[in-house]
N, C-alpha and C. Protein backbone atom coordinates (compact mmCIF):
# COMPACT_ATOMS: atom_id res chain seq x y z
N UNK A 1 23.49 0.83 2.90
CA UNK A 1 22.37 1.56 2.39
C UNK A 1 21.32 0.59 1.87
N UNK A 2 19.89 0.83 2.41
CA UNK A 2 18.56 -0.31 1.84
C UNK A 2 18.53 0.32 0.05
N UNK A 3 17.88 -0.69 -0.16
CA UNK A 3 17.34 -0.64 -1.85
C UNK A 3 15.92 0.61 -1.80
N UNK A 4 15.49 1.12 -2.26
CA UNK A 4 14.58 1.47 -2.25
C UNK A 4 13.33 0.61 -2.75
N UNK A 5 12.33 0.56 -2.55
CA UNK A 5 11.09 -0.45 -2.93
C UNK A 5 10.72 -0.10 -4.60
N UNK A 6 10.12 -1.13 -5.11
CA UNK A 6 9.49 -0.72 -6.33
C UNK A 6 7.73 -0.57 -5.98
N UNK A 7 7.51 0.37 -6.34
CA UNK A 7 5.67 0.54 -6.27
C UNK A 7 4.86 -1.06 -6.90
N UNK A 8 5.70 -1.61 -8.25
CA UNK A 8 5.40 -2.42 -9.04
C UNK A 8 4.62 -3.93 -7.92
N UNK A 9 5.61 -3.86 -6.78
CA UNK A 9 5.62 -4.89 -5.75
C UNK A 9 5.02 -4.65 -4.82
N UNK A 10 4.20 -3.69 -4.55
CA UNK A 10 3.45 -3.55 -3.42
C UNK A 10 2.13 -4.13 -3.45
N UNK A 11 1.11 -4.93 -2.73
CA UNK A 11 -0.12 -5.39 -2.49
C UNK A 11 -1.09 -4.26 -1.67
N UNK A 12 -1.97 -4.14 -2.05
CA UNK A 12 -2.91 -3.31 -0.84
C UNK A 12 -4.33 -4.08 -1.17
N UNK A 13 -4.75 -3.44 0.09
CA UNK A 13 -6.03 -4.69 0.14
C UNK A 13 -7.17 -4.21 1.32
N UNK A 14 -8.28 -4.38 0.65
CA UNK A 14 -9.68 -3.92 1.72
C UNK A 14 -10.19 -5.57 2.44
N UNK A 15 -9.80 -5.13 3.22
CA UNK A 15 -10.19 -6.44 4.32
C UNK A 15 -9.37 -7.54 3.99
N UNK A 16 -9.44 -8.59 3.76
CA UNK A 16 -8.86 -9.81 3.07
C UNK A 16 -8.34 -9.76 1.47
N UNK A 17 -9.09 -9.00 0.32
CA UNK A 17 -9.46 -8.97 -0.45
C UNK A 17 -8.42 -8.05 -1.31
N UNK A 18 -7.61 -8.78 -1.93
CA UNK A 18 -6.44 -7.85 -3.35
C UNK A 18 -7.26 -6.89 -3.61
N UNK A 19 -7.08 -5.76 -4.08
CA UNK A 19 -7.62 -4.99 -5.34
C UNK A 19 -6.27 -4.99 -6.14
N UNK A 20 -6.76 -5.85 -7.25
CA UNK A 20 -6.21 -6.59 -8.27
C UNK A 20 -5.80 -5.27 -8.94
N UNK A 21 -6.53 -3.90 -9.44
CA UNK A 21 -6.36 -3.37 -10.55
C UNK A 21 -6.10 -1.69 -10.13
N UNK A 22 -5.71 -1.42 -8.99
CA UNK A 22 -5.15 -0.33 -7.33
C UNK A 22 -3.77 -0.30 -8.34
N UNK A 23 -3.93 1.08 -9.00
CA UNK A 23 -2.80 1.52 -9.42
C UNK A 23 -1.91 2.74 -8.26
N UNK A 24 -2.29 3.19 -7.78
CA UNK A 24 -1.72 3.58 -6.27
C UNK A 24 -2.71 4.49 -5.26
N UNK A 25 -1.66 4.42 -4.37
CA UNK A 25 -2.49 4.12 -3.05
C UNK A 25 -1.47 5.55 -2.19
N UNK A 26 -2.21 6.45 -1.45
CA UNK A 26 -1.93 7.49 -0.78
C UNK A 26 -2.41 7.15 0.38
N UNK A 27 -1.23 7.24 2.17
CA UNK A 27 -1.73 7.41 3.04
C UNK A 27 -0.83 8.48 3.86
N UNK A 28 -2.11 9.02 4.39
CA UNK A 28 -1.12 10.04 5.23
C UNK A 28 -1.54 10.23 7.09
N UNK A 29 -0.37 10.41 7.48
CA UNK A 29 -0.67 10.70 8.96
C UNK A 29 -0.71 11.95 9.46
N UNK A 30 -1.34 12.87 10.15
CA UNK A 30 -1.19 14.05 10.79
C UNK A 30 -1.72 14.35 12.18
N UNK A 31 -0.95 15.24 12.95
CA UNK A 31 -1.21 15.03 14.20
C UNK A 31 -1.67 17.05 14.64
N UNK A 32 -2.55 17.17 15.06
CA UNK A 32 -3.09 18.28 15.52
C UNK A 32 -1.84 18.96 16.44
N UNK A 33 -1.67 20.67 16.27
CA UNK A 33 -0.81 20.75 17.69
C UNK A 33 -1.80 21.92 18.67
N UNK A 34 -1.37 20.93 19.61
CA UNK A 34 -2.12 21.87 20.92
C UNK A 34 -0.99 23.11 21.29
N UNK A 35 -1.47 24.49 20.97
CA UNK A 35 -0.39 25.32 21.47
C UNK A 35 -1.27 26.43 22.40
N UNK A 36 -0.49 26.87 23.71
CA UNK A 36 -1.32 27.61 24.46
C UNK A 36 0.05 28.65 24.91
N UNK A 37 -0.45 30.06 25.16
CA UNK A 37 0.38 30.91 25.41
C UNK A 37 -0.39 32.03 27.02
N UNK A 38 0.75 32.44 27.22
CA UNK A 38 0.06 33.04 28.54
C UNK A 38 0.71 34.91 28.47
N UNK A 39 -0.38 35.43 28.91
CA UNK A 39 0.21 36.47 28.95
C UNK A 39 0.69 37.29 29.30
N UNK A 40 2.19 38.02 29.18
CA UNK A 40 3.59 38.00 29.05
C UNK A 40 4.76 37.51 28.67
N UNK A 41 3.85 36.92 27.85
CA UNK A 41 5.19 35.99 26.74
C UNK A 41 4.64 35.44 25.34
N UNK A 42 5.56 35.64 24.36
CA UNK A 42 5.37 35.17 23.41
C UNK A 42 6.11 33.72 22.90
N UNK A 43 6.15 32.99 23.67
CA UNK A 43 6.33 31.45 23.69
C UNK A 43 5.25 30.34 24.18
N UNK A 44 4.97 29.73 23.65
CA UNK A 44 3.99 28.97 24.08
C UNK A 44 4.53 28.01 25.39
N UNK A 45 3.49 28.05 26.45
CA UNK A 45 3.46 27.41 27.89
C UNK A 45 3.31 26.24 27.56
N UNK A 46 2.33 25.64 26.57
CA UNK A 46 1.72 24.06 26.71
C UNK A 46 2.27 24.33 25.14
N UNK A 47 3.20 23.19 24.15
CA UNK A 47 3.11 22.68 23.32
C UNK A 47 2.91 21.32 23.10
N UNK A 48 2.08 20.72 22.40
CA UNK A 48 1.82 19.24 22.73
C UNK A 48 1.20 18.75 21.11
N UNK A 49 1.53 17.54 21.06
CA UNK A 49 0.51 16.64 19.61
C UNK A 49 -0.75 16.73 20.15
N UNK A 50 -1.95 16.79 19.07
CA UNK A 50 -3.10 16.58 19.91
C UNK A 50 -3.52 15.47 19.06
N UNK A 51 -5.13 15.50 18.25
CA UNK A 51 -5.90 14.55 17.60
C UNK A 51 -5.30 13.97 16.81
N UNK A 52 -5.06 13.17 15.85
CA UNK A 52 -4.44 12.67 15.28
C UNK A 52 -5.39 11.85 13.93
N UNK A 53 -4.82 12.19 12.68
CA UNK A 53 -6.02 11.91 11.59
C UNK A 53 -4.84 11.02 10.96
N UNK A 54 -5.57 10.27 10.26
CA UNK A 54 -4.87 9.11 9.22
C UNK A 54 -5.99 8.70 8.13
N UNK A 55 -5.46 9.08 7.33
CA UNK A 55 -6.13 9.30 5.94
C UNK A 55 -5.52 8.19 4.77
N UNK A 56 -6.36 7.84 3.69
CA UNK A 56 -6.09 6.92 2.60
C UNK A 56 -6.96 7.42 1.19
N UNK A 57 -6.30 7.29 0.32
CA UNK A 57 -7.19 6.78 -0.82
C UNK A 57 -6.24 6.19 -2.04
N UNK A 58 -7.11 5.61 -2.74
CA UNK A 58 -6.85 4.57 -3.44
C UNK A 58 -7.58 5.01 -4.80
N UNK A 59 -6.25 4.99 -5.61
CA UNK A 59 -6.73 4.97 -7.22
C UNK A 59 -6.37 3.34 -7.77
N UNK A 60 -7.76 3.19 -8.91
CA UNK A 60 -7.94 1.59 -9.23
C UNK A 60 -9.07 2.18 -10.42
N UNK A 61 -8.46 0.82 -11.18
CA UNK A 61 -9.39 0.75 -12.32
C UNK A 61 -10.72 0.16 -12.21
N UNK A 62 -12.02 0.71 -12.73
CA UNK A 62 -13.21 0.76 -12.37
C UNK A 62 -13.70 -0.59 -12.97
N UNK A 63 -14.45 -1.49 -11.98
CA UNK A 63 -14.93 -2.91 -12.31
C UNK A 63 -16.28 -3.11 -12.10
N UNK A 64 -16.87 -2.01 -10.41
CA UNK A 64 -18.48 -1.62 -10.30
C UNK A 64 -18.38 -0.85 -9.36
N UNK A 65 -19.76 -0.79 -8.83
CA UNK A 65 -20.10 0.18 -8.23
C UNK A 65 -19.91 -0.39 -6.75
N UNK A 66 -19.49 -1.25 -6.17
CA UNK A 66 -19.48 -1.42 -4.82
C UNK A 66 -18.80 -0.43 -3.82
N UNK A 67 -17.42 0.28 -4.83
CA UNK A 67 -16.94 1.29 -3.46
C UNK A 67 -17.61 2.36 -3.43
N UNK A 68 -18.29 2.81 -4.54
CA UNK A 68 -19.22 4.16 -4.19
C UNK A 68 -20.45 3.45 -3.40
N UNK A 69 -20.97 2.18 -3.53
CA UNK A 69 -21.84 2.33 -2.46
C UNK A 69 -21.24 2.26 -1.20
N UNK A 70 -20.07 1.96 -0.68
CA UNK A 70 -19.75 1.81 0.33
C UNK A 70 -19.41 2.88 0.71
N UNK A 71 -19.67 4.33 0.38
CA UNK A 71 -19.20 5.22 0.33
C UNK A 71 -20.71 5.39 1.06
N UNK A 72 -21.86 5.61 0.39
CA UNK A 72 -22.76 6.17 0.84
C UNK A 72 -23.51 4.85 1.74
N UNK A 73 -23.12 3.95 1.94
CA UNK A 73 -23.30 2.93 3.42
C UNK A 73 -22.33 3.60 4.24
N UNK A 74 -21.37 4.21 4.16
CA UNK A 74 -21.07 4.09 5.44
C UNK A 74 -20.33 3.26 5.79
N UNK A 75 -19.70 1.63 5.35
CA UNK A 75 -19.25 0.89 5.77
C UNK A 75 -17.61 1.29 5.98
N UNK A 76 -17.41 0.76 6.98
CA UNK A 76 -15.78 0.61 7.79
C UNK A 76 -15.23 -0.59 7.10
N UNK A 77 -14.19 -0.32 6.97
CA UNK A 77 -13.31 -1.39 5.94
C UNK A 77 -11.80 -1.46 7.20
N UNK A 78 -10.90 -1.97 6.56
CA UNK A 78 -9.69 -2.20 7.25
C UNK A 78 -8.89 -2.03 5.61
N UNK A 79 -7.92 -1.33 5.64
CA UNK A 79 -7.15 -1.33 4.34
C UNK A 79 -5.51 -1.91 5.06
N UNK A 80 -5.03 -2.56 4.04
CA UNK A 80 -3.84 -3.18 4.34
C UNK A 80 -2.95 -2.95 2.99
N UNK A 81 -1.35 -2.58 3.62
CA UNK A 81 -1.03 -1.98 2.62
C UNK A 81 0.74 -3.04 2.55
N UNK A 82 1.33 -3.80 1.91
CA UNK A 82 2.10 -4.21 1.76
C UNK A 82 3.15 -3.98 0.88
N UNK A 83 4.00 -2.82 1.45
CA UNK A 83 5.00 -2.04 0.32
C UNK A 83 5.70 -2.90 -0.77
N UNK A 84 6.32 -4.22 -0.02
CA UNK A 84 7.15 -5.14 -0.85
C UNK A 84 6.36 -6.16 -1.03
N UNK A 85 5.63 -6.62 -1.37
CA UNK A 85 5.03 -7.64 -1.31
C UNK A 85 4.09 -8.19 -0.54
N UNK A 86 3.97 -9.75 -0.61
CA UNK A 86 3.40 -10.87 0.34
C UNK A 86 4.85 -11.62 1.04
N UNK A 87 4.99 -11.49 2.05
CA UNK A 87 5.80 -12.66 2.12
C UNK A 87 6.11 -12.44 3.62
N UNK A 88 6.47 -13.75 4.26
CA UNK A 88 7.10 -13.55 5.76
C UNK A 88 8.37 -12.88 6.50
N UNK A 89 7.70 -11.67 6.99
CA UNK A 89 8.71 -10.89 7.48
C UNK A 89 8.96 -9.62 6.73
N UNK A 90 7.87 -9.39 5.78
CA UNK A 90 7.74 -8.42 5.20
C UNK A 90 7.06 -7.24 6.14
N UNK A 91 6.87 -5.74 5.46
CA UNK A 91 6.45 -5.03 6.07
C UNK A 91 4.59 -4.58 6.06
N UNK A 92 3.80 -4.43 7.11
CA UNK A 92 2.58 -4.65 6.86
C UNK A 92 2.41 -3.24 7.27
N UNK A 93 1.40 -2.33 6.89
CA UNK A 93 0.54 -1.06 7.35
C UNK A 93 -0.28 -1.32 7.41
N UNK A 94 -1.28 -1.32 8.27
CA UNK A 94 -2.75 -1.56 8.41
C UNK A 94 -3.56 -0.36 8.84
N UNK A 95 -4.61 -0.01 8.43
CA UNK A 95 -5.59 1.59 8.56
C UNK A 95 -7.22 0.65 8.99
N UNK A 96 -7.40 0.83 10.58
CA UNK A 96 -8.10 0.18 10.39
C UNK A 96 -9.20 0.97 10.63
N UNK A 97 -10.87 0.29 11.03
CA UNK A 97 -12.20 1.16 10.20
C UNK A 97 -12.08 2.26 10.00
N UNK A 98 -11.87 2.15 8.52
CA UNK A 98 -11.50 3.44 8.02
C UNK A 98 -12.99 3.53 7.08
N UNK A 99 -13.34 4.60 7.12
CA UNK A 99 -14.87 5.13 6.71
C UNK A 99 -14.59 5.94 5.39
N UNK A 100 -15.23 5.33 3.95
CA UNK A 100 -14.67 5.76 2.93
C UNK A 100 -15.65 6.91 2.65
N UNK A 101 -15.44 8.04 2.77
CA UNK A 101 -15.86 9.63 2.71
C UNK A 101 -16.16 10.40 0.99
N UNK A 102 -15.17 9.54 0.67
CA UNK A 102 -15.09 10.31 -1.05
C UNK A 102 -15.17 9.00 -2.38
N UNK A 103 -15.30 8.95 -3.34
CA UNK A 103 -15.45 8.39 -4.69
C UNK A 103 -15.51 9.46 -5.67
N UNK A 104 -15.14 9.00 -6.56
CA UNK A 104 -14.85 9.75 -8.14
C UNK A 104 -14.42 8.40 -9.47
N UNK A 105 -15.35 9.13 -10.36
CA UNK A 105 -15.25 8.50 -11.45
C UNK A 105 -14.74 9.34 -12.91
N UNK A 106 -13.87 9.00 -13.19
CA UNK A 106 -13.16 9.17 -14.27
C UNK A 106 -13.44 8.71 -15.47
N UNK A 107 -13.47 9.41 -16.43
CA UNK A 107 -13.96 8.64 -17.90
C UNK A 107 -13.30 9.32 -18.51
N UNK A 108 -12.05 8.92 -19.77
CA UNK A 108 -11.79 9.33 -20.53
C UNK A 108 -11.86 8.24 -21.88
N UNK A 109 -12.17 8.83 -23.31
CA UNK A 109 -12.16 8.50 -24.33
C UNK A 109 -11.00 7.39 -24.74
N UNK A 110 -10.02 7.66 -24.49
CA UNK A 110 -8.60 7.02 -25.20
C UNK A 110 -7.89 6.14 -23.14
N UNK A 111 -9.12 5.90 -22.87
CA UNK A 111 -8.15 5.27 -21.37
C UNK A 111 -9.19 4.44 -20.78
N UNK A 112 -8.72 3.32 -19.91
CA UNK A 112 -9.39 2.24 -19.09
C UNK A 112 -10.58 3.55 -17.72
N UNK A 113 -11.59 3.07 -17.78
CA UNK A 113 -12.41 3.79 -16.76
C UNK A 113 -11.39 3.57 -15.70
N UNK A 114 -11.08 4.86 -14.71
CA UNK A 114 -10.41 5.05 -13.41
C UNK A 114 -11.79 5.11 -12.00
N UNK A 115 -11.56 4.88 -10.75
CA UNK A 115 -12.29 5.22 -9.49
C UNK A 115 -11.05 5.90 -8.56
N UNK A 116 -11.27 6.50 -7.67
CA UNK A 116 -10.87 6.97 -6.62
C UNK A 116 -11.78 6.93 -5.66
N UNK A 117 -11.25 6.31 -4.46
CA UNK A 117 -12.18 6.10 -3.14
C UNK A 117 -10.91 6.98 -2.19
N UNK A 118 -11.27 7.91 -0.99
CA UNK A 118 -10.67 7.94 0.10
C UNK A 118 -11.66 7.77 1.13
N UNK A 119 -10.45 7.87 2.18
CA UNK A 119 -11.33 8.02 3.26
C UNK A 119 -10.59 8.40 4.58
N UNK A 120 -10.68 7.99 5.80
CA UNK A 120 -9.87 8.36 6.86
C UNK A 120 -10.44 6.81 8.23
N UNK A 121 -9.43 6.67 8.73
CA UNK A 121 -9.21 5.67 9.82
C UNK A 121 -9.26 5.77 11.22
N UNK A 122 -9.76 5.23 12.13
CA UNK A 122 -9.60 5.30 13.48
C UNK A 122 -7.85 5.24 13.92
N UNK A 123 -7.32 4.54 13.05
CA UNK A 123 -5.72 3.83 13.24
C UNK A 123 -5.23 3.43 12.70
N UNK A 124 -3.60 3.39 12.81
CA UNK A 124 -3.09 2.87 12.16
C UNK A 124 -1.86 2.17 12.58
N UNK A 125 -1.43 1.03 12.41
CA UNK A 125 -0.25 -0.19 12.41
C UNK A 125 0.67 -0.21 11.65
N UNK A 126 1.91 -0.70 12.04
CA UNK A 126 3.08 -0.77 11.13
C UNK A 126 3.73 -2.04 12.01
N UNK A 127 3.67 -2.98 11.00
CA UNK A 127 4.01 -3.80 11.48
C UNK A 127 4.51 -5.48 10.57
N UNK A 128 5.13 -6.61 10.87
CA UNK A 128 5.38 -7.36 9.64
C UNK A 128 4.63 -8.51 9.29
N UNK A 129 4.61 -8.94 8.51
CA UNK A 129 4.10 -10.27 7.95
C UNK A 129 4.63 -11.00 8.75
N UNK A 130 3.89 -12.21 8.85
CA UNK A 130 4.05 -13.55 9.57
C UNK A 130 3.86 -15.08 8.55
């Protein structure tokens, strides 16, 4: 039986670049279903995966304003997500131009300013460190 991972040890990262202060990180995959039925039957003729969406966002403690502008640029990023760490032979996820769609800012009285950025990806990789 594997260990399970600690969150504590995971790296994620926009392009090259740690986000040092990425208290966690949500990605999800979903796949459209193509269903077609003909009539005289109530079973579908064609069942199939269709489009396929892959989605991210990332909660992190607020330092400036660069991901909300990148939000309203438009810019494509590559997010990289390293469950256990850095290290060779580790496991890598990669989401690549992924177009950040959403931001939110959080302010509370008694807590460190929070951001939330998501967004969604052309693709995505699973694959290991080298």
């Amino acid at each position: 039986m594997s260990t399970p991972l600690l969150g504590k040890d995971a790296v994620v990262m926009i392009d090259t670049t740690e986000i040092g202060y990425a208290q966690g990180i949500r990605v999800g995959i979903s796949a459209d279903l193509i269903k077609e039925y003909r009539i005289g039957s109530d079973k579908p003729e064609v069942l199939s995966d269709g489009n396929k969406t892959f989605t991210v966002s990332i909660d992190m403690m607020y330092i400036d304003k660069s991901y909300a502008e990148q939000v309203l640029n438009g810019t494509a990023i590559t997010v990289v997500i390293r469950p256990a760490g850095t290290g060779t032979g580790l496991e890598e996820i990669t989401i690549n131009n992924v177009v950040l769609t959403s931001w939110e800012l959080t302010i509370s009285q008694d807590r460190v300013i929070l951001e939330t950025v998501e967004g969604e990806g052309k693709d995505i990789t699973f694959g290991t460190q080298t």
